[in-house]
PDB file of N, CA and C in Angstrom:
ATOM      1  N   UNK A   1       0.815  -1.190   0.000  1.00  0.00           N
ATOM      2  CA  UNK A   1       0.000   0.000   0.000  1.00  0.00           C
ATOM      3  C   UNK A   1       0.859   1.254   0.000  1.00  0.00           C
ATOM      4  N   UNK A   2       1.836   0.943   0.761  1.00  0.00           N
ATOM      5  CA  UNK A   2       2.449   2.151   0.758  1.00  0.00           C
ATOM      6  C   UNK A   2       3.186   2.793  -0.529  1.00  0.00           C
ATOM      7  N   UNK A   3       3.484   1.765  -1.574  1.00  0.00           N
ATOM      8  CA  UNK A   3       4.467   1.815  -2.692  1.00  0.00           C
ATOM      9  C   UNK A   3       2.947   2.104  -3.398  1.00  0.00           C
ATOM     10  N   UNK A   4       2.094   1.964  -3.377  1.00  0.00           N
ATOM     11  CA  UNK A   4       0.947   2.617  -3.837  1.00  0.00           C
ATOM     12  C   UNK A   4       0.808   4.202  -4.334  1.00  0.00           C
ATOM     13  N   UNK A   5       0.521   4.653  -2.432  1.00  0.00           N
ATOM     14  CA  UNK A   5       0.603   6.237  -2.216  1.00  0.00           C
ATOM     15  C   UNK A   5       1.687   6.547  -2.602  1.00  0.00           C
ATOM     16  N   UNK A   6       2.904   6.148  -2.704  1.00  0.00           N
ATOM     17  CA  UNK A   6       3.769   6.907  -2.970  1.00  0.00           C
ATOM     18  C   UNK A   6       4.217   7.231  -4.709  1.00  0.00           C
ATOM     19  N   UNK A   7       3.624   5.848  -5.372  1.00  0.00           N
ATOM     20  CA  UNK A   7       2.991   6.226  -6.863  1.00  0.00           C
ATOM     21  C   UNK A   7       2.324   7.395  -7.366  1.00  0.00           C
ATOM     22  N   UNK A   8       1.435   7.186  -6.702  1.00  0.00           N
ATOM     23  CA  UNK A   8       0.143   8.715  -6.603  1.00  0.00           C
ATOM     24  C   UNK A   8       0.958   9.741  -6.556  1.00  0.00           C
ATOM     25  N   UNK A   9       1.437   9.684  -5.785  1.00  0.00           N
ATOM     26  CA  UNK A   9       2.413  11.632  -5.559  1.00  0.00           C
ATOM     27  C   UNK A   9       3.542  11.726  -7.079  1.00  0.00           C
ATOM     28  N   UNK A  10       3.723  10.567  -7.387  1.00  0.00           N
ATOM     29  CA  UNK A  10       4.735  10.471  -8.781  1.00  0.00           C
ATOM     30  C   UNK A  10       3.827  11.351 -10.022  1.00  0.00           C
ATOM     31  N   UNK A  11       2.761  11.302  -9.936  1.00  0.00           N
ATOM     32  CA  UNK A  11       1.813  11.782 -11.103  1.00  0.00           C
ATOM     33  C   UNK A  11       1.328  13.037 -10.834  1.00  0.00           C
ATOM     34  N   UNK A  12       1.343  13.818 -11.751  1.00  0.00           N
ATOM     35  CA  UNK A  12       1.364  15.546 -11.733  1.00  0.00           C
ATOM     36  C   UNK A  12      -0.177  15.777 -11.183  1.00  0.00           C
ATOM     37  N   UNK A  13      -0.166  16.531 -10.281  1.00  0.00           N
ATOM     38  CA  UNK A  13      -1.921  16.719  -9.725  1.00  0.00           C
ATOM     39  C   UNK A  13      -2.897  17.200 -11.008  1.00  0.00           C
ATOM     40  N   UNK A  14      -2.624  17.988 -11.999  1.00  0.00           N
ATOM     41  CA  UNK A  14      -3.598  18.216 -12.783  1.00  0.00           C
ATOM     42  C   UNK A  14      -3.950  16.643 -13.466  1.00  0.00           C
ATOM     43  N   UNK A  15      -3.275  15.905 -13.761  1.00  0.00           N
ATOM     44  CA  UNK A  15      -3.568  14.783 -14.392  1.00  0.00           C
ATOM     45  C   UNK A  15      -4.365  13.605 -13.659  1.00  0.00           C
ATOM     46  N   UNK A  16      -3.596  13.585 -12.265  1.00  0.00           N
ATOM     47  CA  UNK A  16      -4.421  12.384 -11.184  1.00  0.00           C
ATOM     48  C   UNK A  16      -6.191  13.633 -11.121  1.00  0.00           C
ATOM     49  N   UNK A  17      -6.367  14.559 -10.756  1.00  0.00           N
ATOM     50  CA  UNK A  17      -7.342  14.955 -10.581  1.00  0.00           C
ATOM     51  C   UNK A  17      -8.046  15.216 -11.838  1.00  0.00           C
ATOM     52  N   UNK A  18      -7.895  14.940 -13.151  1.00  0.00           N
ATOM     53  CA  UNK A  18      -8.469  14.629 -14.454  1.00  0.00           C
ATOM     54  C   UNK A  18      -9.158  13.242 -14.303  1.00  0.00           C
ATOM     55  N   UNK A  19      -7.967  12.780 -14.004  1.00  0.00           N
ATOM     56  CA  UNK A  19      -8.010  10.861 -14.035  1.00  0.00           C
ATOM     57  C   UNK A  19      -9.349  10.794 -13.395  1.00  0.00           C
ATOM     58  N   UNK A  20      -9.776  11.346 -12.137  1.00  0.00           N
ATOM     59  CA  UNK A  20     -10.345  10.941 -10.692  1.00  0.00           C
ATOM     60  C   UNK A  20     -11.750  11.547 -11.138  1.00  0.00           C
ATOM     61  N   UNK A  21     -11.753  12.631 -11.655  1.00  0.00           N
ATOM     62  CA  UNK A  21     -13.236  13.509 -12.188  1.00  0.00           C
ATOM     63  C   UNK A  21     -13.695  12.395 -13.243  1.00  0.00           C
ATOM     64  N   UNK A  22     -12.539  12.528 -14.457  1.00  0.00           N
ATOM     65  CA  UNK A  22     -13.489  11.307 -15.407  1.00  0.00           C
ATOM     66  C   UNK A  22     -14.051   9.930 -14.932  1.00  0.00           C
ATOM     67  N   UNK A  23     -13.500   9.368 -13.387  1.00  0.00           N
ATOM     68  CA  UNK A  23     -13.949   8.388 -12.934  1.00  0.00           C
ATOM     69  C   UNK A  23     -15.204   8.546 -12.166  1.00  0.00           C
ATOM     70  N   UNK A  24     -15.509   9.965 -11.831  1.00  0.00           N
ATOM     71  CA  UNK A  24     -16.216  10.231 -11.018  1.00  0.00           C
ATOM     72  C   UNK A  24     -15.830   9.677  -9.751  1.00  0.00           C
ATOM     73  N   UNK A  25     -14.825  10.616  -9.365  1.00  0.00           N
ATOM     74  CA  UNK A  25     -14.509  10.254  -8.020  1.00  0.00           C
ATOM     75  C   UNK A  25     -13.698  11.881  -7.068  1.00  0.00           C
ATOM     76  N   UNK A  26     -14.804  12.371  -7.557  1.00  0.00           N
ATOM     77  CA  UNK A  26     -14.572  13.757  -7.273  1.00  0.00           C
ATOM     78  C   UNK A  26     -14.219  14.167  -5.742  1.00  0.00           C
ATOM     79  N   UNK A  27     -14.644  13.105  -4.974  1.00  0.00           N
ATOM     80  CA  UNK A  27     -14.423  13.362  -3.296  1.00  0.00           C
ATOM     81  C   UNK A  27     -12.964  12.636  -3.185  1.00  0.00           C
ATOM     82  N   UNK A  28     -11.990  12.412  -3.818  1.00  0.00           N
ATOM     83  CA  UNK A  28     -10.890  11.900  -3.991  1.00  0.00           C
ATOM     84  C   UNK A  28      -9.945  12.686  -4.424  1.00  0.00           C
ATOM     85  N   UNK A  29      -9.829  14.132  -5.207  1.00  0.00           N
ATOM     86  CA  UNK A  29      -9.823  14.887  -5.823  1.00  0.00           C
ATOM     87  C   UNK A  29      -8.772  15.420  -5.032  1.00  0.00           C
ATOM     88  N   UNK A  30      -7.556  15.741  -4.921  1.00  0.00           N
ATOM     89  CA  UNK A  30      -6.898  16.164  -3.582  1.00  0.00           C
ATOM     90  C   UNK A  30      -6.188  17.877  -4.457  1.00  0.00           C
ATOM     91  N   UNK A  31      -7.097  18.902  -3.329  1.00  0.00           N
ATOM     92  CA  UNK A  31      -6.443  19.725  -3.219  1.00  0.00           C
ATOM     93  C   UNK A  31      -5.073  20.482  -3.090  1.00  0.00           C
ATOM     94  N   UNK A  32      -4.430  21.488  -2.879  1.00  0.00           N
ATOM     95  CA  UNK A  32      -2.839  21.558  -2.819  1.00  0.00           C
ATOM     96  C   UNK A  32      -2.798  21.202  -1.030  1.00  0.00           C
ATOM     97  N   UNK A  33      -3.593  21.219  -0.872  1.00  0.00           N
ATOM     98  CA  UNK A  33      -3.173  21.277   1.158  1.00  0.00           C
ATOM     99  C   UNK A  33      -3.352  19.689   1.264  1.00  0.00           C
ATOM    100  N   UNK A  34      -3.927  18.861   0.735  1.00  0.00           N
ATOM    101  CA  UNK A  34      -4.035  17.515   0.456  1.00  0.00           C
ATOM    102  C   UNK A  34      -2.546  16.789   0.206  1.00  0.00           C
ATOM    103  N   UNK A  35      -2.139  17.423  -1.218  1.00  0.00           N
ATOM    104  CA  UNK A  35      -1.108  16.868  -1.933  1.00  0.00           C
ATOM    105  C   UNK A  35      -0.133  17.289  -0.875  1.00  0.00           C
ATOM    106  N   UNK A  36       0.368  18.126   0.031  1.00  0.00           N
ATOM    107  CA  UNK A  36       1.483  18.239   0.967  1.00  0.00           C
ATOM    108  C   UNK A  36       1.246  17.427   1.698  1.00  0.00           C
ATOM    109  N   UNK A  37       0.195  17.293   2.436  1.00  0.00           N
ATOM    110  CA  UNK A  37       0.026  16.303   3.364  1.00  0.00           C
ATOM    111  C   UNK A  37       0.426  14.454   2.887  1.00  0.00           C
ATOM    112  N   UNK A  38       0.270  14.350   1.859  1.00  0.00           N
ATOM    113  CA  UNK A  38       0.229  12.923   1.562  1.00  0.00           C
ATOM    114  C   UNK A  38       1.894  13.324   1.045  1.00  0.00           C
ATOM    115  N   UNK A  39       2.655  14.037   0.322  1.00  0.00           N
ATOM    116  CA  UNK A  39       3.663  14.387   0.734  1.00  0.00           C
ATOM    117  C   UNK A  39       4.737  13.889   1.721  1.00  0.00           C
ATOM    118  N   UNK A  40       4.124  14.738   2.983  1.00  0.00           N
ATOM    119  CA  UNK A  40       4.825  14.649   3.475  1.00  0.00           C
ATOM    120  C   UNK A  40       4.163  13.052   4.671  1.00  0.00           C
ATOM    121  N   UNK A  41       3.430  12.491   4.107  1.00  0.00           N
ATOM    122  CA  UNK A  41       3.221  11.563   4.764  1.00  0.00           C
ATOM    123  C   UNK A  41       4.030  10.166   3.755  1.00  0.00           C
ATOM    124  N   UNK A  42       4.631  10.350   2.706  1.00  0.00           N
ATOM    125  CA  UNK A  42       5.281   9.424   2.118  1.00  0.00           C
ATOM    126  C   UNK A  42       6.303   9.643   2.532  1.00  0.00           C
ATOM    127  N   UNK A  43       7.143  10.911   3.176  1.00  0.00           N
ATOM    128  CA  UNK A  43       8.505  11.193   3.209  1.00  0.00           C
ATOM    129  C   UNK A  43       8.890  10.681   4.974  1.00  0.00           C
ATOM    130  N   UNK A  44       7.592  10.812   5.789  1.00  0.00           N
ATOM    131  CA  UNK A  44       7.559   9.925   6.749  1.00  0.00           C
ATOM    132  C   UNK A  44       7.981   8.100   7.280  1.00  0.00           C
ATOM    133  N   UNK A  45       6.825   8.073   6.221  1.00  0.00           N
ATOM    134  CA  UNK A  45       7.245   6.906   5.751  1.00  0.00           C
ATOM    135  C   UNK A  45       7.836   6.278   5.387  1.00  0.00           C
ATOM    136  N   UNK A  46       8.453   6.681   4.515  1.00  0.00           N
ATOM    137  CA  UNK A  46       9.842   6.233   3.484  1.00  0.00           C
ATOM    138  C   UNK A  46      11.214   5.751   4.703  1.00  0.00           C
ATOM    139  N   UNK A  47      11.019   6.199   5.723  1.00  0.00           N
ATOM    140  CA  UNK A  47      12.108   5.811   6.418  1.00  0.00           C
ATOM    141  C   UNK A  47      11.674   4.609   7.008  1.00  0.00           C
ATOM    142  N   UNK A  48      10.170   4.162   7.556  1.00  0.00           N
ATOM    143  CA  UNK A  48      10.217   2.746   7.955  1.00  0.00           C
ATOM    144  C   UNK A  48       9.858   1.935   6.781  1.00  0.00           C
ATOM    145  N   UNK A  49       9.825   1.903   5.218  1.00  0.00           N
ATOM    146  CA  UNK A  49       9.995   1.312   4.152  1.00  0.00           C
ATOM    147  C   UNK A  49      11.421   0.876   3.850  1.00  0.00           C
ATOM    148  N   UNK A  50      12.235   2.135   4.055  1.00  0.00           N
ATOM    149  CA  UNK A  50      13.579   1.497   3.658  1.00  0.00           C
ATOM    150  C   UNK A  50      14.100   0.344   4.502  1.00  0.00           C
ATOM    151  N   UNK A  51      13.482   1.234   6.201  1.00  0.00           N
ATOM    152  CA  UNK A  51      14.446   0.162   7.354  1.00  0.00           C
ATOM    153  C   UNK A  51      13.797  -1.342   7.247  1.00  0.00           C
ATOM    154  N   UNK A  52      12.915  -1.818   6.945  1.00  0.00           N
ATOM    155  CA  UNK A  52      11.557  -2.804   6.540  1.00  0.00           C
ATOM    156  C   UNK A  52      12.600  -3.299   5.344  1.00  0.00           C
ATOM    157  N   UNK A  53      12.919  -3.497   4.052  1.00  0.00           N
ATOM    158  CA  UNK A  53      13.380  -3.538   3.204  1.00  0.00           C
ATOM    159  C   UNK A  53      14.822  -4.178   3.477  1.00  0.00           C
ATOM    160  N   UNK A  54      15.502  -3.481   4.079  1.00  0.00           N
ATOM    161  CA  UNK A  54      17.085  -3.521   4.718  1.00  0.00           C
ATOM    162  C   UNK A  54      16.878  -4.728   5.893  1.00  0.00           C
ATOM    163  N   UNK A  55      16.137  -4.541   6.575  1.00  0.00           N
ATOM    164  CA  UNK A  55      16.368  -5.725   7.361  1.00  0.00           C
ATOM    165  C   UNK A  55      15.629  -6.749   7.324  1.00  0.00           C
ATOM    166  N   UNK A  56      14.757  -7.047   6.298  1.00  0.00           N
ATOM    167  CA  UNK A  56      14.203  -8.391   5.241  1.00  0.00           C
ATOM    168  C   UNK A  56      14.992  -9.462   5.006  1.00  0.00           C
ATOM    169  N   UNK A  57      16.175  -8.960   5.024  1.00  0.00           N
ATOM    170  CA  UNK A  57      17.407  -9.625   4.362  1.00  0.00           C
ATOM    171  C   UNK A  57      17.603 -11.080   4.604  1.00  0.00           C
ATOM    172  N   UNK A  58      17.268 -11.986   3.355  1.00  0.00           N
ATOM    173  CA  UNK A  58      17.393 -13.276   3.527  1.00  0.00           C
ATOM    174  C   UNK A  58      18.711 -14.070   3.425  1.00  0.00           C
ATOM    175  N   UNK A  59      19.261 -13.140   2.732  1.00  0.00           N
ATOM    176  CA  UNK A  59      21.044 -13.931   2.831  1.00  0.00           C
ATOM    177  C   UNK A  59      22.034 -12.817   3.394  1.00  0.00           C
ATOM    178  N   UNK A  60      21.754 -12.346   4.205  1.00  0.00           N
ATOM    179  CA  UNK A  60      22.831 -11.839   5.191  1.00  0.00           C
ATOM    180  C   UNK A  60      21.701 -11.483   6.732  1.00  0.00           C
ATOM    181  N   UNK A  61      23.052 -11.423   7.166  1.00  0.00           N
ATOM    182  CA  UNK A  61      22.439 -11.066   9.216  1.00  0.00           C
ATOM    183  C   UNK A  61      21.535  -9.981   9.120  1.00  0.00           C
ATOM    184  N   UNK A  62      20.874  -9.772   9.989  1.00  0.00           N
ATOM    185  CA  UNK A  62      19.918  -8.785  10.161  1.00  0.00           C
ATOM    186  C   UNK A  62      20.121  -8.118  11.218  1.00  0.00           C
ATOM    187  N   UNK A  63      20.470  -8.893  12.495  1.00  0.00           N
ATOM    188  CA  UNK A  63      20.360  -8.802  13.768  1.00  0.00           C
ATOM    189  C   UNK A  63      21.763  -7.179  13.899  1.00  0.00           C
ATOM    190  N   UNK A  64      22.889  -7.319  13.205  1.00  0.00           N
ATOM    191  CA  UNK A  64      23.387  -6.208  13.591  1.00  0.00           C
ATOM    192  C   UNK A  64      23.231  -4.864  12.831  1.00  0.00           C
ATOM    193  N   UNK A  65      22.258  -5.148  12.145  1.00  0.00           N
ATOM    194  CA  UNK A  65      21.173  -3.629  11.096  1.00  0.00           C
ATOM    195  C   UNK A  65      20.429  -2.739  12.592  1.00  0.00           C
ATOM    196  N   UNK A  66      20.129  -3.636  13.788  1.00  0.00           N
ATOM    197  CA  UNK A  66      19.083  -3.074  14.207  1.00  0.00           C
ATOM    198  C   UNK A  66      19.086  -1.311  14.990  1.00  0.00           C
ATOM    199  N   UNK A  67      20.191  -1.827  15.521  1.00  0.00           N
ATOM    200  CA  UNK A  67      21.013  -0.444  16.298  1.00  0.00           C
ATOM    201  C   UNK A  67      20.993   0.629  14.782  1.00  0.00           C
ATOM    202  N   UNK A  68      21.385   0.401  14.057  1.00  0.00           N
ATOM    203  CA  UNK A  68      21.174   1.526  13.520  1.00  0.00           C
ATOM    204  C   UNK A  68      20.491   2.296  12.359  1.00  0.00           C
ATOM    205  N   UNK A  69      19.477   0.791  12.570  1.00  0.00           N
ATOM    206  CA  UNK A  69      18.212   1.559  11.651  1.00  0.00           C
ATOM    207  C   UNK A  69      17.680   2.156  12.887  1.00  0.00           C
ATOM    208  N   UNK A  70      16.994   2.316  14.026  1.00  0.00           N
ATOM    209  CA  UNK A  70      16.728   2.497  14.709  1.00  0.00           C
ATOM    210  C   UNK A  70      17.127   4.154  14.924  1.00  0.00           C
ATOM    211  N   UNK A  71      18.250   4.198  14.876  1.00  0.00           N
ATOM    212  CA  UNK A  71      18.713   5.604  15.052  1.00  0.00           C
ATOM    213  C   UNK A  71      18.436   6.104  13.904  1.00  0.00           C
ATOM    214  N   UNK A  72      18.858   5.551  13.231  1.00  0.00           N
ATOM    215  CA  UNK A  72      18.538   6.465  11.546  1.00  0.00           C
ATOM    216  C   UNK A  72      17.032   7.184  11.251  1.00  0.00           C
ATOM    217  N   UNK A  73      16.360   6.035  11.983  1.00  0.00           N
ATOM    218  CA  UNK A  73      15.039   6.320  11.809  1.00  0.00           C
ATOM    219  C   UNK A  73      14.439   7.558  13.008  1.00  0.00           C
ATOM    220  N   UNK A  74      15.289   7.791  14.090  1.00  0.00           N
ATOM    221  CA  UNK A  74      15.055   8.402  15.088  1.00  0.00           C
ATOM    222  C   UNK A  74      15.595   9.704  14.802  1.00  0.00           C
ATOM    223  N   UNK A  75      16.530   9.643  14.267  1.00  0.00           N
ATOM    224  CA  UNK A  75      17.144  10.872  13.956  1.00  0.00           C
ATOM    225  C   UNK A  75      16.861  11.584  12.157  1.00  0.00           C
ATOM    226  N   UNK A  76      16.416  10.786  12.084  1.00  0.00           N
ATOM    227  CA  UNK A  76      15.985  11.406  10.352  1.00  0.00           C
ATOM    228  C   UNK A  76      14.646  11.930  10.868  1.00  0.00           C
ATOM    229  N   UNK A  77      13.671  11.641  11.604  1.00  0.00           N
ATOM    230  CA  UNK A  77      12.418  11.858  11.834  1.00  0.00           C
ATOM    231  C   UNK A  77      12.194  13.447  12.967  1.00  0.00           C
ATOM    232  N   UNK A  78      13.567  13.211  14.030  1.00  0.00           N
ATOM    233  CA  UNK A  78      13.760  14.493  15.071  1.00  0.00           C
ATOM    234  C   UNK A  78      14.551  15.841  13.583  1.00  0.00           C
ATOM    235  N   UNK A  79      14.587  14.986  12.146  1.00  0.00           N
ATOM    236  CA  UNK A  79      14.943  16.252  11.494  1.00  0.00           C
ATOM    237  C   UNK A  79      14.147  16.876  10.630  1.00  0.00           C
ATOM    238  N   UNK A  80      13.201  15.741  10.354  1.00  0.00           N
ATOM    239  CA  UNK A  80      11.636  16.064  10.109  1.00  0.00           C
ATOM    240  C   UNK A  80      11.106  16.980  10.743  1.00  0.00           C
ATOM    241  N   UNK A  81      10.854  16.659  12.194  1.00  0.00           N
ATOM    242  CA  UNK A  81      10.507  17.035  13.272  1.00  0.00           C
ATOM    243  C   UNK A  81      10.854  18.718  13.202  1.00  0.00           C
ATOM    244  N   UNK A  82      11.847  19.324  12.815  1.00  0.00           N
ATOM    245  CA  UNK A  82      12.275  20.453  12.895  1.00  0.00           C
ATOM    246  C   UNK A  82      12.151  21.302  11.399  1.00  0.00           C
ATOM    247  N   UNK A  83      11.695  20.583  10.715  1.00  0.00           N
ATOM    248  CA  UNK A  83      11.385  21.102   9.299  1.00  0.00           C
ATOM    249  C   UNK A  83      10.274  22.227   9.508  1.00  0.00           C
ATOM    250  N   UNK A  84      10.824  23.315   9.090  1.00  0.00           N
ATOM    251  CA  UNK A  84       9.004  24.794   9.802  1.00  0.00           C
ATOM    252  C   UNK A  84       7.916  24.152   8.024  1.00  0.00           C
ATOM    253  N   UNK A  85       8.305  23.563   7.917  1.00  0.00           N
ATOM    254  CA  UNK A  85       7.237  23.053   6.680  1.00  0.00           C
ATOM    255  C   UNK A  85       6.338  22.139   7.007  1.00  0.00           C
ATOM    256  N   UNK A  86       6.911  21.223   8.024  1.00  0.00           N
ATOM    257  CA  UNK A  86       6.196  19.787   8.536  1.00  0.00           C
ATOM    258  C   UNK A  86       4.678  20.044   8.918  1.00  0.00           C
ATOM    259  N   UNK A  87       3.518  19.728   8.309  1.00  0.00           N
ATOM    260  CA  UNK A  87       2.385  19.710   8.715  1.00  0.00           C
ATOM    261  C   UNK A  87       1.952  18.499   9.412  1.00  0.00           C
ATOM    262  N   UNK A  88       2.215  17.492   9.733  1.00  0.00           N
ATOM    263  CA  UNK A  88       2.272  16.356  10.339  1.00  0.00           C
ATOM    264  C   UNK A  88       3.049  16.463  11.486  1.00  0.00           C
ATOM    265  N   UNK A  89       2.930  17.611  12.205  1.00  0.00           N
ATOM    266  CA  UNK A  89       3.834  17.410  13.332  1.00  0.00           C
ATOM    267  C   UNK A  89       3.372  16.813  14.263  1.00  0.00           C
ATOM    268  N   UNK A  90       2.210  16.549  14.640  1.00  0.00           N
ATOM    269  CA  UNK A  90       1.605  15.422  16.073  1.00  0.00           C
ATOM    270  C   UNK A  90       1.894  14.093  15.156  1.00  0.00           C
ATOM    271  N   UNK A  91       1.850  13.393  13.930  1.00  0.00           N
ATOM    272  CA  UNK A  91       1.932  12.247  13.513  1.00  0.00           C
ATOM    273  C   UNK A  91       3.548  11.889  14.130  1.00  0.00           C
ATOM    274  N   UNK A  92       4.601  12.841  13.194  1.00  0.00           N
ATOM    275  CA  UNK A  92       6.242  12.927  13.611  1.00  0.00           C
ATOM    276  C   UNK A  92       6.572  12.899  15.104  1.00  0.00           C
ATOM    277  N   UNK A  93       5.805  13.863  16.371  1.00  0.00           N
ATOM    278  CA  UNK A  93       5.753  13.614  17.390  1.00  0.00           C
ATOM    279  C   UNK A  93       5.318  12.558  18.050  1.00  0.00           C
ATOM    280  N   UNK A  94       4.583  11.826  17.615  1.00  0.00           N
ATOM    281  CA  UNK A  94       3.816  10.368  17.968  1.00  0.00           C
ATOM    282  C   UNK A  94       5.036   8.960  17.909  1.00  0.00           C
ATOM    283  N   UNK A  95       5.513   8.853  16.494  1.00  0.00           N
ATOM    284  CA  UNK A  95       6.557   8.515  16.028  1.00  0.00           C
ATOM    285  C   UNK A  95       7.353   7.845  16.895  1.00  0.00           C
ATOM    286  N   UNK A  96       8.554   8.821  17.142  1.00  0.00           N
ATOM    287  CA  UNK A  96       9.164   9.657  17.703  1.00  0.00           C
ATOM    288  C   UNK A  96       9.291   8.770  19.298  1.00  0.00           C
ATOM    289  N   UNK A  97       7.899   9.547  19.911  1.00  0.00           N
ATOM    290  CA  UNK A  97       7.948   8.920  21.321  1.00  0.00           C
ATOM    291  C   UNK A  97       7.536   7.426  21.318  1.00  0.00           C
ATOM    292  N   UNK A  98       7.318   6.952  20.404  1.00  0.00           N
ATOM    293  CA  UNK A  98       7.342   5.526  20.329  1.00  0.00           C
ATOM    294  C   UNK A  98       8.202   4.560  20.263  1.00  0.00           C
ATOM    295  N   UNK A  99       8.942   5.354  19.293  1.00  0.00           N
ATOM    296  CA  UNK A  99      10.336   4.598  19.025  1.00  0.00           C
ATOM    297  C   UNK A  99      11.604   4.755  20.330  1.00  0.00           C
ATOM    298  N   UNK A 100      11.210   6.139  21.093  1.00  0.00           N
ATOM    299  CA  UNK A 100      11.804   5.758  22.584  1.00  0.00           C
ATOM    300  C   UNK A 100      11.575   5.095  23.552  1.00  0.00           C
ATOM    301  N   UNK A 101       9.763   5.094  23.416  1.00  0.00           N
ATOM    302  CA  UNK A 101       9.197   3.752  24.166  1.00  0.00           C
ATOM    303  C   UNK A 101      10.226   2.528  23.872  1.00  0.00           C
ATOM    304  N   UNK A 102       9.818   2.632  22.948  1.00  0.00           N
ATOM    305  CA  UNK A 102      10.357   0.601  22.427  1.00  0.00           C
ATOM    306  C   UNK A 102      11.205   0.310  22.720  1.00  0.00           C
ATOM    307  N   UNK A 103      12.291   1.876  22.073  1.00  0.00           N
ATOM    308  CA  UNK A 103      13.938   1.130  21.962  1.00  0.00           C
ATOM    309  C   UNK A 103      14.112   1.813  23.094  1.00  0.00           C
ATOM    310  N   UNK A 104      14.175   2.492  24.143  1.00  0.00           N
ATOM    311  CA  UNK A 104      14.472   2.970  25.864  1.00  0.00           C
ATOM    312  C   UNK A 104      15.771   2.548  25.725  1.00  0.00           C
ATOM    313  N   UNK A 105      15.787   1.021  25.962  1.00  0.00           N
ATOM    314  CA  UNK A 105      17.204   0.590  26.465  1.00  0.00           C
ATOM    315  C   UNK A 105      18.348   0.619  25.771  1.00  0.00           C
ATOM    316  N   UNK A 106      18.132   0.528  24.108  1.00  0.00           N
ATOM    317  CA  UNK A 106      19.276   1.058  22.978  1.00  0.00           C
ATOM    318  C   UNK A 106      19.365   2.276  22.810  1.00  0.00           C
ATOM    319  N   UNK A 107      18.312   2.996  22.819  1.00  0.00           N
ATOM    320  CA  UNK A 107      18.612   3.926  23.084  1.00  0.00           C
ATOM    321  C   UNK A 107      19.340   4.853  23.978  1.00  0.00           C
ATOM    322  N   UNK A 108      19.400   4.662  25.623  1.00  0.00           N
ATOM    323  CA  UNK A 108      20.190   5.045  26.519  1.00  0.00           C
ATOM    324  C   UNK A 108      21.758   4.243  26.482  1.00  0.00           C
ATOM    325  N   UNK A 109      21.271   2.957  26.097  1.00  0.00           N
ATOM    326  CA  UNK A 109      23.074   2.689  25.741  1.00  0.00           C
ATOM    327  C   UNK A 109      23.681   3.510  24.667  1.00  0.00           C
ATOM    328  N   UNK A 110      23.293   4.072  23.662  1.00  0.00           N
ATOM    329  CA  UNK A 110      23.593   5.254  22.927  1.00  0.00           C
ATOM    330  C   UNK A 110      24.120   6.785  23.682  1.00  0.00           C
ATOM    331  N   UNK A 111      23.652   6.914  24.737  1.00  0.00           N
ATOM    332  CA  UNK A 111      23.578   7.716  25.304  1.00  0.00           C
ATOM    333  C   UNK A 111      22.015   8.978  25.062  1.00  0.00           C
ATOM    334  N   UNK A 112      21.205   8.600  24.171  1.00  0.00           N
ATOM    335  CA  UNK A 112      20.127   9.363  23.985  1.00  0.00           C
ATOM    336  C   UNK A 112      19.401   9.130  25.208  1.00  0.00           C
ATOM    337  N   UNK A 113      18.678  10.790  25.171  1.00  0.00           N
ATOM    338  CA  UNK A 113      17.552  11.241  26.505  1.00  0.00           C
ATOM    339  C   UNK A 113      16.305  10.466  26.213  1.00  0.00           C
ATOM    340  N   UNK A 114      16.191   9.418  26.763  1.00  0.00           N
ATOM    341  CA  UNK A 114      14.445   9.151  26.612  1.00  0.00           C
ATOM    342  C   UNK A 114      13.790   8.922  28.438  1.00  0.00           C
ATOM    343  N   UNK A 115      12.624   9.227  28.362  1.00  0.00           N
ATOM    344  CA  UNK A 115      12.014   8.977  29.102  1.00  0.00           C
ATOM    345  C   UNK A 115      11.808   7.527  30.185  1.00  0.00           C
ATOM    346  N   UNK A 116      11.960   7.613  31.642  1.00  0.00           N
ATOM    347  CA  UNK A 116      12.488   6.362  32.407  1.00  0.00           C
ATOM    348  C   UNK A 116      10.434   5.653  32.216  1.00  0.00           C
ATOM    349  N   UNK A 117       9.327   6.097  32.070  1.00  0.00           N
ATOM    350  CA  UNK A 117       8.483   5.828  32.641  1.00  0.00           C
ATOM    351  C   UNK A 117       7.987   4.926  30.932  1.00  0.00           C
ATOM    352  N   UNK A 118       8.671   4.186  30.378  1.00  0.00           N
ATOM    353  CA  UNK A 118       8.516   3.751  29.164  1.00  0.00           C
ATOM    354  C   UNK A 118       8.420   2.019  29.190  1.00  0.00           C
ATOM    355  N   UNK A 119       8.199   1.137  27.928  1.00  0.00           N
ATOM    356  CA  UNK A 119       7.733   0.167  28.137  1.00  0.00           C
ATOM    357  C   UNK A 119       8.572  -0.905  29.348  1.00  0.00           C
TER     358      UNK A 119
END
């Protein structure tokens, strides 16, 4: 699904919203405040697609990918996070404190600040 949406954003909005009217599917129709949002909800994404992808890996280890998809993903997202463009900032904030939930303990062996009251 996701390699889906992220198709959709590949195709120029006057054309997907041609496509979508001649289908009659006019409540589908995505505005410019639409098209950022799905935007920037692929560019979100795209980081747990790649890390998903990368550590699939059927003929090599996986197990020492984890430490640093983990960060990659933590720290590409706290740079999201700081983008004054980001309209998804409670989604990126959600994220975020999840992935300190989870990873707490790799994370503080890193030396990163997360929260003691976590899973």
């Amino acid at each position: 699904q996701f390699q889906t949406v992220k198709k959709v954003i590949d195709i120029p909005s006057s054309i997907l919203n041609l496509i979508l009217s001649d289908l009659k599917k006019n409540d589908l129709i995505l505005n410019s405040k639409d098209r950022k949002v799905l935007e920037e909800f692929v560019s979100l994404f795209e980081l747990f697609n790649e890390a998903t992808v990368l550590t699939q890996g059927e003929s090599y280890a996986t197990i020492c990918l984890v430490a640093p998809t983990v960060l990659g993903i933590l720290f590409d997202l706290e740079r999201e996070l700081g983008s004054s463009t980001l309209t998804l900032v409670s989604l990126c904030e959600a994220l975020i404190a999840s992935i300190k939930a989870r990873f707490s303990g790799l994370l503080r062996y890193f030396e990163i600040d997360v929260p003691f009251n976590t899973y």
